[in-house]
N, C-alpha and C. Protein backbone atom coordinates (compact mmCIF):
# COMPACT_ATOMS: atom_id res chain seq x y z
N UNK A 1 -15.65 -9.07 -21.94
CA UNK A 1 -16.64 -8.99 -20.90
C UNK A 1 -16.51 -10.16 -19.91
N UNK A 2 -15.70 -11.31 -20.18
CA UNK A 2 -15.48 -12.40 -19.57
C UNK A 2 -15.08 -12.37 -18.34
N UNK A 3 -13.66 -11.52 -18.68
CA UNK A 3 -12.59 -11.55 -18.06
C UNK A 3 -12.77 -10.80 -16.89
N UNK A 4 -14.40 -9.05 -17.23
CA UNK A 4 -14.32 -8.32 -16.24
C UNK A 4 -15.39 -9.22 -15.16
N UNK A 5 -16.29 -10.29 -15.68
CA UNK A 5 -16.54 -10.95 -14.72
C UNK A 5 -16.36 -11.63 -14.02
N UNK A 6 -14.98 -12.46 -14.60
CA UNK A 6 -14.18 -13.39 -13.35
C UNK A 6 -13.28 -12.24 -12.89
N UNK A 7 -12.76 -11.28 -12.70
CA UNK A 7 -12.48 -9.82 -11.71
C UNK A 7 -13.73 -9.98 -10.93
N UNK A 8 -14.53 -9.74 -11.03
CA UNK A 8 -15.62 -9.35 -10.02
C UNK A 8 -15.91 -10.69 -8.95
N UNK A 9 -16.01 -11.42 -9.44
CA UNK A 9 -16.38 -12.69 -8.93
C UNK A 9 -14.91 -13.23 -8.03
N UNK A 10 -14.36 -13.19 -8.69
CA UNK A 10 -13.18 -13.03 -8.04
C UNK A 10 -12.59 -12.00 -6.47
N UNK A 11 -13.04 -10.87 -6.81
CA UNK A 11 -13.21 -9.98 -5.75
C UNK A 11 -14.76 -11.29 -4.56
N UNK A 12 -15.19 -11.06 -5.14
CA UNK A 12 -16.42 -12.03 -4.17
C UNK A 12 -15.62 -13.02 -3.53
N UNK A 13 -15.27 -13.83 -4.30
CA UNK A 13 -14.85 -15.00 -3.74
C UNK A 13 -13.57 -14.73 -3.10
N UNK A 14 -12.79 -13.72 -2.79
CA UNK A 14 -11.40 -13.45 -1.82
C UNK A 14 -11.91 -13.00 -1.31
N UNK A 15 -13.09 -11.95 -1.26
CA UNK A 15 -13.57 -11.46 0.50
C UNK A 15 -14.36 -12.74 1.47
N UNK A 16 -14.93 -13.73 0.32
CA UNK A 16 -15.96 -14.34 1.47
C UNK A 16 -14.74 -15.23 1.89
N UNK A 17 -13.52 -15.88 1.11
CA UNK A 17 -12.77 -16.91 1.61
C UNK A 17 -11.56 -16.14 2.69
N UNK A 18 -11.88 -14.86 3.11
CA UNK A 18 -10.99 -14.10 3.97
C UNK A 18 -11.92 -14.52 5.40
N UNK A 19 -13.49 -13.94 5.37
CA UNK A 19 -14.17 -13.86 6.03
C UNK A 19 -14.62 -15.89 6.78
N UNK A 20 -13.85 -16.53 5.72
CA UNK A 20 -14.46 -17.73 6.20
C UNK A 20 -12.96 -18.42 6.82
N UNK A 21 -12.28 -18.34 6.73
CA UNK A 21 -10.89 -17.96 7.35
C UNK A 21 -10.97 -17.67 8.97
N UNK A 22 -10.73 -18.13 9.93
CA UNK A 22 -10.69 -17.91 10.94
C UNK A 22 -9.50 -16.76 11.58
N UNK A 23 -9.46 -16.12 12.70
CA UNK A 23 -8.63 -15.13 13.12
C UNK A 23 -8.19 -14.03 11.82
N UNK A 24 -7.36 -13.47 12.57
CA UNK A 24 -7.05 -12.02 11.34
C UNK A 24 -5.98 -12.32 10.48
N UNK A 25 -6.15 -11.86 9.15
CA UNK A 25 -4.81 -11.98 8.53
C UNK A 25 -4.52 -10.77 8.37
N UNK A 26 -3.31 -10.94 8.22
CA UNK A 26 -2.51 -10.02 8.21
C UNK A 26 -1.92 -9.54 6.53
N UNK A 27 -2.53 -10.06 5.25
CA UNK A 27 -2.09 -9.02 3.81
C UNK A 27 -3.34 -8.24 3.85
N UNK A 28 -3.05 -7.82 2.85
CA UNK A 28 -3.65 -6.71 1.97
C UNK A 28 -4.50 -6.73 1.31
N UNK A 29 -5.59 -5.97 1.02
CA UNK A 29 -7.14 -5.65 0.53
C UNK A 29 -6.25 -5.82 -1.43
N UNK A 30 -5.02 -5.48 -1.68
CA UNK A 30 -4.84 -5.63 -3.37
C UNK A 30 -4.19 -7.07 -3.20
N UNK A 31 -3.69 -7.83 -2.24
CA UNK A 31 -3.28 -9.47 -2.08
C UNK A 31 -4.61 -9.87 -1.89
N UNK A 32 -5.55 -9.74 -1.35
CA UNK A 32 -6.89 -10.64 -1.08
C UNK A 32 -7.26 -11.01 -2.58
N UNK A 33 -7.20 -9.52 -3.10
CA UNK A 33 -8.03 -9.74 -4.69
C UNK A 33 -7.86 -10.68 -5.68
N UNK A 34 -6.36 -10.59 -5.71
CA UNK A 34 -5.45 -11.53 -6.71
C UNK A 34 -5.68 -12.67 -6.35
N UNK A 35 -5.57 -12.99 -4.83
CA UNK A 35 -5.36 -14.45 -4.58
C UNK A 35 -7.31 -14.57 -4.77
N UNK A 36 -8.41 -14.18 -4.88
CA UNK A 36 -9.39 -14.16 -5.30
C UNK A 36 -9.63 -14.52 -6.25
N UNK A 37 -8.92 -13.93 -7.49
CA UNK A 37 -8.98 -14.10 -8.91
C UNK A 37 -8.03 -14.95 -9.04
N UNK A 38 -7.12 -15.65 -8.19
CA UNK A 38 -6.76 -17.00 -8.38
C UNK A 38 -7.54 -18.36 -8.25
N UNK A 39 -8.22 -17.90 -7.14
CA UNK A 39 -9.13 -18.89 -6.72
C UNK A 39 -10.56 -19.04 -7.88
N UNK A 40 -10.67 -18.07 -7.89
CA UNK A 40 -12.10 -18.10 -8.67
C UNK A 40 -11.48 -18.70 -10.73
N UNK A 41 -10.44 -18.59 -10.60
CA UNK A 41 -9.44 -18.99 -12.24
C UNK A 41 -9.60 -20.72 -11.87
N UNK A 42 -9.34 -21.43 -10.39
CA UNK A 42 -8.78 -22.45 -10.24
C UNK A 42 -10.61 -23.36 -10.49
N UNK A 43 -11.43 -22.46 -9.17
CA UNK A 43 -12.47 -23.05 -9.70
C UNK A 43 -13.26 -22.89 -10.68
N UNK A 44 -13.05 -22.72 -11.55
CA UNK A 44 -13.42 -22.50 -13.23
C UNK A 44 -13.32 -23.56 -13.88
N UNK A 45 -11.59 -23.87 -13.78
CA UNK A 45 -11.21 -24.49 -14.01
C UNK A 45 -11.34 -26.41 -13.58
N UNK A 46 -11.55 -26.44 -12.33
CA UNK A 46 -11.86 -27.50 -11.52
C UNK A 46 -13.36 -27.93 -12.11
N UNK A 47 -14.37 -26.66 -12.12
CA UNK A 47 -15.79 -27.35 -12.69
C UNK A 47 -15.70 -27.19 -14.32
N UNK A 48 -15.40 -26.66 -15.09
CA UNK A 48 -15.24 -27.10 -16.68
C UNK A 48 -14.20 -28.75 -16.70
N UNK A 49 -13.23 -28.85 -15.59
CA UNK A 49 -12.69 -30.17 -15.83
C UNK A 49 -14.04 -31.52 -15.70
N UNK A 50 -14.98 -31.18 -14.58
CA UNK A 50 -16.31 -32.22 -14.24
C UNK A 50 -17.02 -31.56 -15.12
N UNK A 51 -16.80 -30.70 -16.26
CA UNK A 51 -17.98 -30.86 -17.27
C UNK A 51 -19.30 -30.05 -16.97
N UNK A 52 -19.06 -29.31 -15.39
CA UNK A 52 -20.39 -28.51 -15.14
C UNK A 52 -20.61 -27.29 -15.66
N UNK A 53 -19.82 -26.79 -16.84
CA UNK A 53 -19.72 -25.29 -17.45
C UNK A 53 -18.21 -25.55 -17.99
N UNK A 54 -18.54 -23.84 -18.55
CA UNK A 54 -17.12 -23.42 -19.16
C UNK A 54 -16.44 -22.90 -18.05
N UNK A 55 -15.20 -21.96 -18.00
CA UNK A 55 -14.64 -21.92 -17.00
C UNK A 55 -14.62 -20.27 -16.45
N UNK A 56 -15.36 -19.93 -17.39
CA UNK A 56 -16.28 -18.56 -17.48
C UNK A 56 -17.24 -18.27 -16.74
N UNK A 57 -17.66 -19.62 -16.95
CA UNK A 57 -19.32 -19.41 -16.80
C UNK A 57 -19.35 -19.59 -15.30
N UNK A 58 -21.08 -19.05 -14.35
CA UNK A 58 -20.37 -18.60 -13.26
C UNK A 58 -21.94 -19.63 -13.02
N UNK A 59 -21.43 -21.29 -11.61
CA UNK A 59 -22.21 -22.04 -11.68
C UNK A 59 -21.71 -22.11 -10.25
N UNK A 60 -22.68 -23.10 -9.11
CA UNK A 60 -22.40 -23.10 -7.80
C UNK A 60 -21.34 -23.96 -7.92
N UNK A 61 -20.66 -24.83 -8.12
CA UNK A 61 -19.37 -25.96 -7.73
C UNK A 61 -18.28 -24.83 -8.08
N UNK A 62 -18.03 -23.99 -9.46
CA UNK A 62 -17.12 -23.47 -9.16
C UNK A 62 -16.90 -22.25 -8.73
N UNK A 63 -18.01 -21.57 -8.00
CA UNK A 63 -17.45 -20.95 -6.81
C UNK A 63 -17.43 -21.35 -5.16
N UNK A 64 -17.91 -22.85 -4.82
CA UNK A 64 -17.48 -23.26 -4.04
C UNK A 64 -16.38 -23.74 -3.90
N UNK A 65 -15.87 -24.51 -4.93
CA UNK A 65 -14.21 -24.73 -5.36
C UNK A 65 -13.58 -23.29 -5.26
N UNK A 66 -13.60 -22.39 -5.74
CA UNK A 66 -13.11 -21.25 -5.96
C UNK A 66 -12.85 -20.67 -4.50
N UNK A 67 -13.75 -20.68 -3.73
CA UNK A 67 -14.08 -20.15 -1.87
C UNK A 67 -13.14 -21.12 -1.14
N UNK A 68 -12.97 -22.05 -1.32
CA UNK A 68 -12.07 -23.03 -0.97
C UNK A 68 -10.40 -23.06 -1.18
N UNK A 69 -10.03 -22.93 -2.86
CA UNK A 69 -9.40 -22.64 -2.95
C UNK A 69 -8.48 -21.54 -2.53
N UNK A 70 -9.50 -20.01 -2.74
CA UNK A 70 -8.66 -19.09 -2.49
C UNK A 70 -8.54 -18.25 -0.63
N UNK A 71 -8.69 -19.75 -0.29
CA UNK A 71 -9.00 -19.75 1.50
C UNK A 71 -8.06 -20.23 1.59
N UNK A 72 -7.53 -21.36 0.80
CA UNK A 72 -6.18 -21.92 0.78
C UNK A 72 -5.09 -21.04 0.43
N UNK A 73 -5.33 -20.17 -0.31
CA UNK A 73 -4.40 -19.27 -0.65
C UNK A 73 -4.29 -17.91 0.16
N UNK A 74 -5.37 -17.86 0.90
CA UNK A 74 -4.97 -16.54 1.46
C UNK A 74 -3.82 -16.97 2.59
N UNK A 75 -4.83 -18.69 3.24
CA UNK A 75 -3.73 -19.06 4.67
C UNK A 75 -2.78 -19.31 4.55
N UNK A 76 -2.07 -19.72 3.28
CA UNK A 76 -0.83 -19.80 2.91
C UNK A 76 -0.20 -18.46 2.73
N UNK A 77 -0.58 -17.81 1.99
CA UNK A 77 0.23 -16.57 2.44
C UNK A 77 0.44 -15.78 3.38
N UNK A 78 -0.20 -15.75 3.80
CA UNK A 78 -0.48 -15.06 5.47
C UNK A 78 0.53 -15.95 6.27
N UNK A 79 0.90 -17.08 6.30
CA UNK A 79 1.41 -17.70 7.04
C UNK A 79 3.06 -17.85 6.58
N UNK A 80 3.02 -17.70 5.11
CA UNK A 80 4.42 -17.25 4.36
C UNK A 80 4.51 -16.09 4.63
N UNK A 81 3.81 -14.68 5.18
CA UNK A 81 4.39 -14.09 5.21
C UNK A 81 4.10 -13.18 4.21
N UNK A 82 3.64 -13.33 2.88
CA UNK A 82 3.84 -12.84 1.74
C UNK A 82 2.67 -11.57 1.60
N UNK A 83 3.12 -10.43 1.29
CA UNK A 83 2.12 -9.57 1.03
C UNK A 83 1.39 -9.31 2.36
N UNK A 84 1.91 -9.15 3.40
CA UNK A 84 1.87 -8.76 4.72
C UNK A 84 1.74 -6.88 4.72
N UNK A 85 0.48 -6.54 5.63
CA UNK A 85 0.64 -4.87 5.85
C UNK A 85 1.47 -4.58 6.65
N UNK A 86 2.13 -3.54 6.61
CA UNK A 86 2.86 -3.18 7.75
C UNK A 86 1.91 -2.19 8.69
N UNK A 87 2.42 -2.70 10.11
CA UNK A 87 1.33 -2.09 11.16
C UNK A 87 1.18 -0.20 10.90
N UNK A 88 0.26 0.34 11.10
CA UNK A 88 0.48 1.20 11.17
C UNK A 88 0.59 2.43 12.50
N UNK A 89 0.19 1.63 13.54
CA UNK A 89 0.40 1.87 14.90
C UNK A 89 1.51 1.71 15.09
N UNK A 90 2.67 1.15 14.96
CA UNK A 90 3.80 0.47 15.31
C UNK A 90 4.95 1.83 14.69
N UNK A 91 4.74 2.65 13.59
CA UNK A 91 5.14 3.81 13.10
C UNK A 91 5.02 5.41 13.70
N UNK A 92 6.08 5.75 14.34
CA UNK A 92 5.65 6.98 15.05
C UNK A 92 6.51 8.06 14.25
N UNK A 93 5.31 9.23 14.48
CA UNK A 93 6.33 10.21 13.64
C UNK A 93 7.25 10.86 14.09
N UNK A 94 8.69 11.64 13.77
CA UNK A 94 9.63 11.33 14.21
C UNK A 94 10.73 10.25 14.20
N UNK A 95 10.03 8.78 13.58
CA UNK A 95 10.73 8.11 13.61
C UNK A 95 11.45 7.52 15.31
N UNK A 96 11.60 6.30 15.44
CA UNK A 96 12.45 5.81 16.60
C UNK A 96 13.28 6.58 17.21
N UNK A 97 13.33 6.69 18.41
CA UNK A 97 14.85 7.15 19.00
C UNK A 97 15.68 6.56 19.12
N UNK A 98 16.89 6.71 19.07
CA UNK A 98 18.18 5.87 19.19
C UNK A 98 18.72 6.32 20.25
N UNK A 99 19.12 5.17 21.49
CA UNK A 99 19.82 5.49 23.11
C UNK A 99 20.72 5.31 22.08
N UNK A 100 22.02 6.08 22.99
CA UNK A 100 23.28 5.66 23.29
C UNK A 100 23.87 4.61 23.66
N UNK A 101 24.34 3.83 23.42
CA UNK A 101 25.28 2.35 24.26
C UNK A 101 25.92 2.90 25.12
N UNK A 102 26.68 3.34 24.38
CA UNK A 102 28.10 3.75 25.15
C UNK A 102 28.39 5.09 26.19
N UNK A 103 28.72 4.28 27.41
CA UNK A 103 28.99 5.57 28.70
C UNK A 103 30.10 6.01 28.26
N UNK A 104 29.35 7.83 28.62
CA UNK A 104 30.36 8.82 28.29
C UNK A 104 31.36 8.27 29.37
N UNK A 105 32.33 8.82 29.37
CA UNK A 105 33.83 8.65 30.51
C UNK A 105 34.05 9.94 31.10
């Protein structure tokens, strides 16, 4: 039951550290999550290290650590590149046309 609450909390804490994130990023609603449930693992971890809970347990420092963290992690990836959507405007059906280079003679 632990585990499905740092998932959840986790989901919390990658949408609000997307939303607190300035301009648009550019991954993905299943990259937000993870890097969520990274963040929300790190601040767990960060407040059971100061002794304010277990790393379970769900207390204000470590989900402000956690919002922080996984703000750090979204802008890093976004900025690596990593787990990027591909546009979907930018895709036409049919696929591209291909000119010719080369004049007939």
């Amino acid at each position: 039951m632990q585990v499905l609450g740092l998932i959840v909390i986790g989901i919390v804490i990658g949408l609000i550290a997307r939303l607190v994130l300035p301009g648009r990023q550019r991954i993905g609603a299943w990259f937000t999550v993870l890097l969520g449930i990274a963040g929300a693992l790190i601040g767990g971890l960060v407040a059971s290290a100061l002794g304010t809970g277990d790393i379970f347990e769900l207390n204000i420092l470590g989900t402000i650590v956690g919002i922080v963290a996984a703000a750090g992690l979204i802008g890093t990836a976004d900025r690596a590149g990593i787990g990027r959507q591909r546009r979907r405007d930018a895709i036409k059906p049919g696929g591209p046309r291909r000119r010719d280079t080369l004049k007939p003679s």
